[in-house]
C-alpha atoms as a PDB file:
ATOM      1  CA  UNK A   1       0.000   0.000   0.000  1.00  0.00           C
ATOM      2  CA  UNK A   2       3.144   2.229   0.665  1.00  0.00           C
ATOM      3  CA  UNK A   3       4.250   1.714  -2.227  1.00  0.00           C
ATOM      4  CA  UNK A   4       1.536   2.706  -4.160  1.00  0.00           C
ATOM      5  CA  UNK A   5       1.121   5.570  -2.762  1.00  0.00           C
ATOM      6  CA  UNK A   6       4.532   6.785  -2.898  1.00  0.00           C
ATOM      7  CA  UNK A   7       4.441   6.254  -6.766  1.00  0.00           C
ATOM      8  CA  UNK A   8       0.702   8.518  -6.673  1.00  0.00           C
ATOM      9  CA  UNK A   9       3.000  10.979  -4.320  1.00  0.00           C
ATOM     10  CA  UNK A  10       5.560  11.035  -7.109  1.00  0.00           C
ATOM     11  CA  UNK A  11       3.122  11.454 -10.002  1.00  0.00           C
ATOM     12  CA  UNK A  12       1.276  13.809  -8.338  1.00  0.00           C
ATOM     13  CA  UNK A  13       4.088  16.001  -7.725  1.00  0.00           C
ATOM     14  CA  UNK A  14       5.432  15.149 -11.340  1.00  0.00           C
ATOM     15  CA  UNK A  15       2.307  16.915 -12.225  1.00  0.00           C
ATOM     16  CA  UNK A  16       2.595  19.837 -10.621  1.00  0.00           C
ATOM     17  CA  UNK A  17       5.929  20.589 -11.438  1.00  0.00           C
ATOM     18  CA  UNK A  18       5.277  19.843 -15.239  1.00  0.00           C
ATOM     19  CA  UNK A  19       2.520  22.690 -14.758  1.00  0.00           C
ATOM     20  CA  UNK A  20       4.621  24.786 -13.040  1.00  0.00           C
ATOM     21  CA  UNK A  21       7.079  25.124 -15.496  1.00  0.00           C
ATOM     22  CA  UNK A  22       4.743  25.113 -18.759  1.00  0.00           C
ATOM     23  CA  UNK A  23       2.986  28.442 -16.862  1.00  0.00           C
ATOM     24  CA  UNK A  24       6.427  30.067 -16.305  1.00  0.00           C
ATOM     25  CA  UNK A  25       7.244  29.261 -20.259  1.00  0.00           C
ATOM     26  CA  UNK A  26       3.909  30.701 -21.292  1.00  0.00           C
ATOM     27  CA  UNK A  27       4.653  33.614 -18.958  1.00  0.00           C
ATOM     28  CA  UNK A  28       8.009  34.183 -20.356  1.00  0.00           C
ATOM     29  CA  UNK A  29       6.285  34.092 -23.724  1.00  0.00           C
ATOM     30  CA  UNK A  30       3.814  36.856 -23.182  1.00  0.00           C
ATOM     31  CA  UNK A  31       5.882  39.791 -23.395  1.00  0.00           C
ATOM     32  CA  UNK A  32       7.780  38.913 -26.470  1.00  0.00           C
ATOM     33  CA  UNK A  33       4.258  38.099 -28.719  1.00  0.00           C
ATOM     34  CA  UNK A  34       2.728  41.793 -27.046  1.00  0.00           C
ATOM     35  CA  UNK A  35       5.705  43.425 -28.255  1.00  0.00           C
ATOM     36  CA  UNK A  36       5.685  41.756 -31.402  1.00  0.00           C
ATOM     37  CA  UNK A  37       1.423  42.337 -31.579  1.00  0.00           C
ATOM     38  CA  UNK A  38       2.272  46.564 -30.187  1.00  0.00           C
ATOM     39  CA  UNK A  39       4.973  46.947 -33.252  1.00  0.00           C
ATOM     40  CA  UNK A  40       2.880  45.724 -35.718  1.00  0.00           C
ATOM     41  CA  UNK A  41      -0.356  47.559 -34.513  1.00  0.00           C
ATOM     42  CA  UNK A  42       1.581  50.504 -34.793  1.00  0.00           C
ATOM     43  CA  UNK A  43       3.051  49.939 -38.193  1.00  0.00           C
ATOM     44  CA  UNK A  44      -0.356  49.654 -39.391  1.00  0.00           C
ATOM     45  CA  UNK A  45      -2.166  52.203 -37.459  1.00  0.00           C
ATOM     46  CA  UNK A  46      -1.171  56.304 -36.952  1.00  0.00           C
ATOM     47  CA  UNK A  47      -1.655  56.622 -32.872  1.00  0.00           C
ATOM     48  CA  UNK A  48      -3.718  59.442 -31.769  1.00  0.00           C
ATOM     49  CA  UNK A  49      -2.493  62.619 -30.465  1.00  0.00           C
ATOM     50  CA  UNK A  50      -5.575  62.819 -28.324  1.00  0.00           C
ATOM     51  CA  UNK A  51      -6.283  60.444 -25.868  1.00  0.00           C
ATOM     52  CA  UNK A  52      -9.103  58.037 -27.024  1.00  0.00           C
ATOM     53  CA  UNK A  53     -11.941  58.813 -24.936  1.00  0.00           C
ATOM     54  CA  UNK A  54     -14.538  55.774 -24.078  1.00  0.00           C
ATOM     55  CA  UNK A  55     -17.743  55.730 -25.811  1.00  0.00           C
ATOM     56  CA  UNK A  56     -19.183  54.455 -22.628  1.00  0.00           C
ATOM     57  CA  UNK A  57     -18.527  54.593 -18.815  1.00  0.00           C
ATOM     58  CA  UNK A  58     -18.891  50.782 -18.651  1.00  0.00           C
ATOM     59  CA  UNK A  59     -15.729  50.985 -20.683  1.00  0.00           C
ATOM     60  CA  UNK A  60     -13.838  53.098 -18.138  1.00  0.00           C
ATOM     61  CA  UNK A  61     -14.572  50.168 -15.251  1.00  0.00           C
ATOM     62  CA  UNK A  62     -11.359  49.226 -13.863  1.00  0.00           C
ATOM     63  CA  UNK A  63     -11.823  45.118 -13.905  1.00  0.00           C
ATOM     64  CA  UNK A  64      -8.828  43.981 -11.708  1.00  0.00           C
ATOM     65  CA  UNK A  65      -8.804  41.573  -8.759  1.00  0.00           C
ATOM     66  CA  UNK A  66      -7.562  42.707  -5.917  1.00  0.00           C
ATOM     67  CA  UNK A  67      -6.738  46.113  -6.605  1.00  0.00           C
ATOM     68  CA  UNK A  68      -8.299  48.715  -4.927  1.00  0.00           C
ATOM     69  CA  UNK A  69      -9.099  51.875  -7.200  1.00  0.00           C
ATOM     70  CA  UNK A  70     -10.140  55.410  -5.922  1.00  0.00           C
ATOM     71  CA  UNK A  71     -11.048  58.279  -7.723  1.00  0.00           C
ATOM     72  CA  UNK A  72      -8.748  61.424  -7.613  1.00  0.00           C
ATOM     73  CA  UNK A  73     -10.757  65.035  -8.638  1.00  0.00           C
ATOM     74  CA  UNK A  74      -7.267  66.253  -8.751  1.00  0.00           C
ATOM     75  CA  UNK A  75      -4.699  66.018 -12.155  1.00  0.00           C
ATOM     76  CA  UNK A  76      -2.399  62.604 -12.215  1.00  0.00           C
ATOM     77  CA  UNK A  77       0.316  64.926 -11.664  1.00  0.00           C
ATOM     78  CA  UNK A  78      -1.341  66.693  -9.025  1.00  0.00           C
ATOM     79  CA  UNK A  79      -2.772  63.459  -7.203  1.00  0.00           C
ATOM     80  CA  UNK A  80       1.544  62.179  -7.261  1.00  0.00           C
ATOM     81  CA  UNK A  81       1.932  65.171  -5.866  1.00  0.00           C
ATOM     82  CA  UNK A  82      -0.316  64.821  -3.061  1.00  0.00           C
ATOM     83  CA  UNK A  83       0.482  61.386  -2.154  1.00  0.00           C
ATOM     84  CA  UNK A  84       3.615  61.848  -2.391  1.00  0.00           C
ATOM     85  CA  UNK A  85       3.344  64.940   0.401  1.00  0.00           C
ATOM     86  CA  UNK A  86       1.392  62.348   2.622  1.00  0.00           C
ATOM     87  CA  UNK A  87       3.661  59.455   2.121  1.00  0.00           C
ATOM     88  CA  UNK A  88       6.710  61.706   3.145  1.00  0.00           C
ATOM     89  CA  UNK A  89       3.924  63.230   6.389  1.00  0.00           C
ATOM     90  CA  UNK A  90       3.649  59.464   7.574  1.00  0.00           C
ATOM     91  CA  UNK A  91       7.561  59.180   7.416  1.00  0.00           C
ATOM     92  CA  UNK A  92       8.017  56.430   4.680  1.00  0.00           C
ATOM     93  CA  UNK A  93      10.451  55.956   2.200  1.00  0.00           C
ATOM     94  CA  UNK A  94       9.690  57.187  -1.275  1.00  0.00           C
ATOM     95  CA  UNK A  95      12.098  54.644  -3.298  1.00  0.00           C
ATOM     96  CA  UNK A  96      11.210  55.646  -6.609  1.00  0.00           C
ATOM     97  CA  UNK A  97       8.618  57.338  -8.947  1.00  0.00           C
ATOM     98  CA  UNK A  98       8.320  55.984 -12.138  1.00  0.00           C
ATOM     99  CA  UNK A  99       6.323  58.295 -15.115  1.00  0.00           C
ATOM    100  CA  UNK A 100       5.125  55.410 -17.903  1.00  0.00           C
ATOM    101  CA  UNK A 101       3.810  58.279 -19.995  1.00  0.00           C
ATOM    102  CA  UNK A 102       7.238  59.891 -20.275  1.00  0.00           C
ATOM    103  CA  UNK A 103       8.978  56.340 -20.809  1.00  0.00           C
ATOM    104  CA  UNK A 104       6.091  55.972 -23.566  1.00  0.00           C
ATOM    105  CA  UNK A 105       7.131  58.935 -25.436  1.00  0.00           C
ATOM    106  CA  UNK A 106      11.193  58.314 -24.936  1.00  0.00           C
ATOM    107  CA  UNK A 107      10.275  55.364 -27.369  1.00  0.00           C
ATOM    108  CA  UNK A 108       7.905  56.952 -29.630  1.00  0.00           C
ATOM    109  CA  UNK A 109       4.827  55.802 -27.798  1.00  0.00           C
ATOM    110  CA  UNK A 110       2.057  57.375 -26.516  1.00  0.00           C
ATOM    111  CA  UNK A 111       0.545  56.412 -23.033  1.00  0.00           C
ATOM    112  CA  UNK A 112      -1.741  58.757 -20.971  1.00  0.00           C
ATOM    113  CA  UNK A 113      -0.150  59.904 -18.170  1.00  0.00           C
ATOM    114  CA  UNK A 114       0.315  57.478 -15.604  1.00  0.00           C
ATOM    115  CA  UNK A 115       2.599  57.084 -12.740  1.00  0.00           C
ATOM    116  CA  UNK A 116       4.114  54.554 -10.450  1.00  0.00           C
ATOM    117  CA  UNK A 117       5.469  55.761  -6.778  1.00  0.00           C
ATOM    118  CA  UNK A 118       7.354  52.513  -4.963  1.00  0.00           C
ATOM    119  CA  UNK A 119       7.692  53.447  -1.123  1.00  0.00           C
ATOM    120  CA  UNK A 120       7.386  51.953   2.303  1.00  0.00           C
ATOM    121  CA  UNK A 121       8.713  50.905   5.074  1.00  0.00           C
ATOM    122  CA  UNK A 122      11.989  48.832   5.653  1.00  0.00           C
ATOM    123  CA  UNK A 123      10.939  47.827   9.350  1.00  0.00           C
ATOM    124  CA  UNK A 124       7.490  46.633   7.876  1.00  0.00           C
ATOM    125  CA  UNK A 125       8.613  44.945   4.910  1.00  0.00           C
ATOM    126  CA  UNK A 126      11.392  43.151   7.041  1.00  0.00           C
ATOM    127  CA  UNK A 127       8.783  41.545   8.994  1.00  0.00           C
ATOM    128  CA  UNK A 128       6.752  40.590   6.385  1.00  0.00           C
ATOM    129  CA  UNK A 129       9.586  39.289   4.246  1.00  0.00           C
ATOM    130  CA  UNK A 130      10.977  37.050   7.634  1.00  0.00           C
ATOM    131  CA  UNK A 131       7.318  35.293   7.752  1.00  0.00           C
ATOM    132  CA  UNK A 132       7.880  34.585   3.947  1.00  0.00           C
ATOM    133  CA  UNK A 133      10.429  35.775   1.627  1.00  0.00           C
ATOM    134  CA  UNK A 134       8.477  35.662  -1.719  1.00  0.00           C
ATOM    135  CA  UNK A 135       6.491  38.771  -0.228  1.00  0.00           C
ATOM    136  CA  UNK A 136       9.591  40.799  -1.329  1.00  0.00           C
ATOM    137  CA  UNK A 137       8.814  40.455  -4.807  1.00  0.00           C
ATOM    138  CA  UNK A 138       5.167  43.063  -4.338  1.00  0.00           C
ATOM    139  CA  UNK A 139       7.197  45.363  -1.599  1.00  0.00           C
ATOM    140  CA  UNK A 140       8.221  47.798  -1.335  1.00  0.00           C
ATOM    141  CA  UNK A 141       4.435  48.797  -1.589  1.00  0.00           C
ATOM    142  CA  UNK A 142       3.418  51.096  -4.782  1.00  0.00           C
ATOM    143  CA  UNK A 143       0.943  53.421  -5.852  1.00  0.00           C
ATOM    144  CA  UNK A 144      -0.125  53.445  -9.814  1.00  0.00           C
ATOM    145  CA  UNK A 145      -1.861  57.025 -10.569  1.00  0.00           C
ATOM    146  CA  UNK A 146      -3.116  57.174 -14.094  1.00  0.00           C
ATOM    147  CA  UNK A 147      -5.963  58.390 -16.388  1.00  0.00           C
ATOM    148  CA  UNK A 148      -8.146  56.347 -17.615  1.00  0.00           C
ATOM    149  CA  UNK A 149     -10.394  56.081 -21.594  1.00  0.00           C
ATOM    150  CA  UNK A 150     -12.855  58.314 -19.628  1.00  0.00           C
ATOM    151  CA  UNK A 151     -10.673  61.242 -18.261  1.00  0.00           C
ATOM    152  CA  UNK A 152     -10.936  59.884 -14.981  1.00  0.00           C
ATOM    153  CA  UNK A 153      -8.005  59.859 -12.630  1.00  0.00           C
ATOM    154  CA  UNK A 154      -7.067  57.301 -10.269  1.00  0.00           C
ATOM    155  CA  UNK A 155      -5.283  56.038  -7.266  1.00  0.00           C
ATOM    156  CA  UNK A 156      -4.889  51.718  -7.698  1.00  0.00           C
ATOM    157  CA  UNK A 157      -3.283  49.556  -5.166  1.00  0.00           C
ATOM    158  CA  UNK A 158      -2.705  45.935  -4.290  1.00  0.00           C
ATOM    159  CA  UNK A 159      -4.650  45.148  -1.539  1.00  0.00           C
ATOM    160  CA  UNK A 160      -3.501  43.126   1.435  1.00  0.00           C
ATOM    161  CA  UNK A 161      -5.562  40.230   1.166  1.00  0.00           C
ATOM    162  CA  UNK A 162      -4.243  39.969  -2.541  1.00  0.00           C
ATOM    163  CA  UNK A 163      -0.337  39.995  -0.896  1.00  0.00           C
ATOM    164  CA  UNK A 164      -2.050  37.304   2.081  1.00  0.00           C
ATOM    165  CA  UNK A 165      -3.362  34.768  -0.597  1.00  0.00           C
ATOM    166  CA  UNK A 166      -0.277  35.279  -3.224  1.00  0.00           C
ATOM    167  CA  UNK A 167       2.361  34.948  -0.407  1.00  0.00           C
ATOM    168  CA  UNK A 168       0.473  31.945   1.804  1.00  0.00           C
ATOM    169  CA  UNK A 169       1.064  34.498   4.870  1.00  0.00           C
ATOM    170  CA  UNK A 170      -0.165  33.424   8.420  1.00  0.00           C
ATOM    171  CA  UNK A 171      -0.183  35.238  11.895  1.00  0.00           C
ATOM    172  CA  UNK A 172      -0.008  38.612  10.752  1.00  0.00           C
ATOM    173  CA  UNK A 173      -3.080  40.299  10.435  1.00  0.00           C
ATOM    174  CA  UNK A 174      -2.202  42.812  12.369  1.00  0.00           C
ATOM    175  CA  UNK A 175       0.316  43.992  10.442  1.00  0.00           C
ATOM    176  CA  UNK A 176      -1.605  43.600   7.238  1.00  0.00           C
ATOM    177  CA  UNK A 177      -4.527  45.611   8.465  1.00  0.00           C
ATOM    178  CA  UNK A 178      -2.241  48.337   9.677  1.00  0.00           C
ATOM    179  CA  UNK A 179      -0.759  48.248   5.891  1.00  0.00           C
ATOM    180  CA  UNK A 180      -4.158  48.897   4.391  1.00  0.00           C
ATOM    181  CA  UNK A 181      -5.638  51.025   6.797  1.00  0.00           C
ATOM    182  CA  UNK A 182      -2.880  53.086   5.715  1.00  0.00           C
ATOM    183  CA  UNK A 183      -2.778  52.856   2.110  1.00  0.00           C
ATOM    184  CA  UNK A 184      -6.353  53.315   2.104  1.00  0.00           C
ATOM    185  CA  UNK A 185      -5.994  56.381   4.238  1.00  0.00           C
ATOM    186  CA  UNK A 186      -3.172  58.152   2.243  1.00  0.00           C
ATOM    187  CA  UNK A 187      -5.226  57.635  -1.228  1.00  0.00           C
ATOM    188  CA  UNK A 188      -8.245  58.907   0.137  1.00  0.00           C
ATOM    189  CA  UNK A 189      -6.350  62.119   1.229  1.00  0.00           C
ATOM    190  CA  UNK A 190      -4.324  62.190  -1.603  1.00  0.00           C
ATOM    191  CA  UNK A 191      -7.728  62.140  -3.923  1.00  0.00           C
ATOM    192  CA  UNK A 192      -9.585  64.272  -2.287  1.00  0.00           C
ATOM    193  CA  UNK A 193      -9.891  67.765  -0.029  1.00  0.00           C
END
C-alpha cells in the first residue's frame, strides 16, 4: 500500500511541477508576442495625439482583482503630488517614482499619463519578508496614478488580502490591516480635499 502511494505521491508532484514550469514558459512568452502584436499595430495604425476617450462609462470600469481603485478630482500629476506629500507626512520611504507616460514617449509611444510611486517601510517589509520571503517580490508597496479612456483619474493599489493569498502568509493580520488602513488612508487624502 506504501508503495503505491509513494508512486501517486511522485506522479502527483510530477504533475505539478510539469505545470509549473509550462505556466512560467507561457509567462516568459507573453511579453515577447505583445511586443511583437504593439509593433505591428503601430506599423499599421497612426496613434492618436488625443487620448481616445470611451464611448461608454462601462468601458472606463477598472476590472482587476484585488486592486483597490479610488477616484482622484485632482490632475495625475497633481494626485503624485499629493500622495507623495502624505507618504513623506507618515515618514516612509519614497524609493522611486516611475512616469510610464514619459517612458512611452522616450520610445515613440504614446501612453496617458500614468505614474508609479514605490515606497514603504523597511521595518514593515522586514517583517513581512521574515514570515515569507516571496512577499519581497510586491514590496516595497506602490501606488499606480493614471488616467483612464474616460478622463478619470485614479489612485490603484494591491490590496492586502491579494499579498495574504499570493504569499500563503499566516499570523499577521495585524500587520496587514495596519498596511491597508494606511494605504487606504493616504489615497483617500491624496484624492480628495
Amino acid at each position: 500500500m506504501k508503495s503505491s502511494l509513494n508512486g501517486v505521491n511522485a506522479a502527483s508532484k510530477l504533475f505539478r511541477l510539469r505545470r509549473e514550469v509550462l505556466a512560467f514558459v507561457y509567462m516568459l512568452a507573453i511579453p515577447t508576442t505583445l511586443v511583437a502584436s504593439a509593433q505591428e499595430t503601430l506599423a499599421q495604425n497612426q496613434v492618436n495625439e488625443q487620448p481616445k476617450i470611451a464611448s461608454s462609462q462601462r468601458e472606463c470600469r477598472v476590472r482587476t482583482r484585488y486592486l483597490q481603485t479610488i477616484e482622484s478630482q485632482y490632475s495625475v500629476e497633481e494626485t503624485v503630488s499629493r500622495l507623495q506629500k502624505e507618504i513623506k507626512d507618515r515618514k516612509l520611504g519614497i524609493f522611486a517614482t516611475i512616469d510610464h507616460a514619459a517612458n512611452a514617449a522616450d520610445v515613440d509611444l504614446e501612453l496617458p499619463p500614468t505614474t508609479l510611486i514605490i515606497f514603504g517601510s523597511p521595518v514593515v517589509g522586514t517583517v513581512l519578508m521574515q514570515n515569507q520571503q516571496t512577499i519581497g517580490i510586491d514590496l516595497p508597496l506602490k501606488y499606480l496614478v493614471w488616467q483612464d479612456a474616460c478622463g478619470t483619474v485614479r489612485i490603484g493599489y494591491n490590496t492586502t488580502r491579494f499579498l495574504k493569498i499570493r504569499h500563503r502568509i499566516r499570523d499577521t493580520d495585524e500587520v496587514f490591516n495596519n498596511i491597508e488602513n494606511a494605504l487606504n488612508a493616504i489615497a483617500q487624502k491624496a484624492a480628495r480635499d
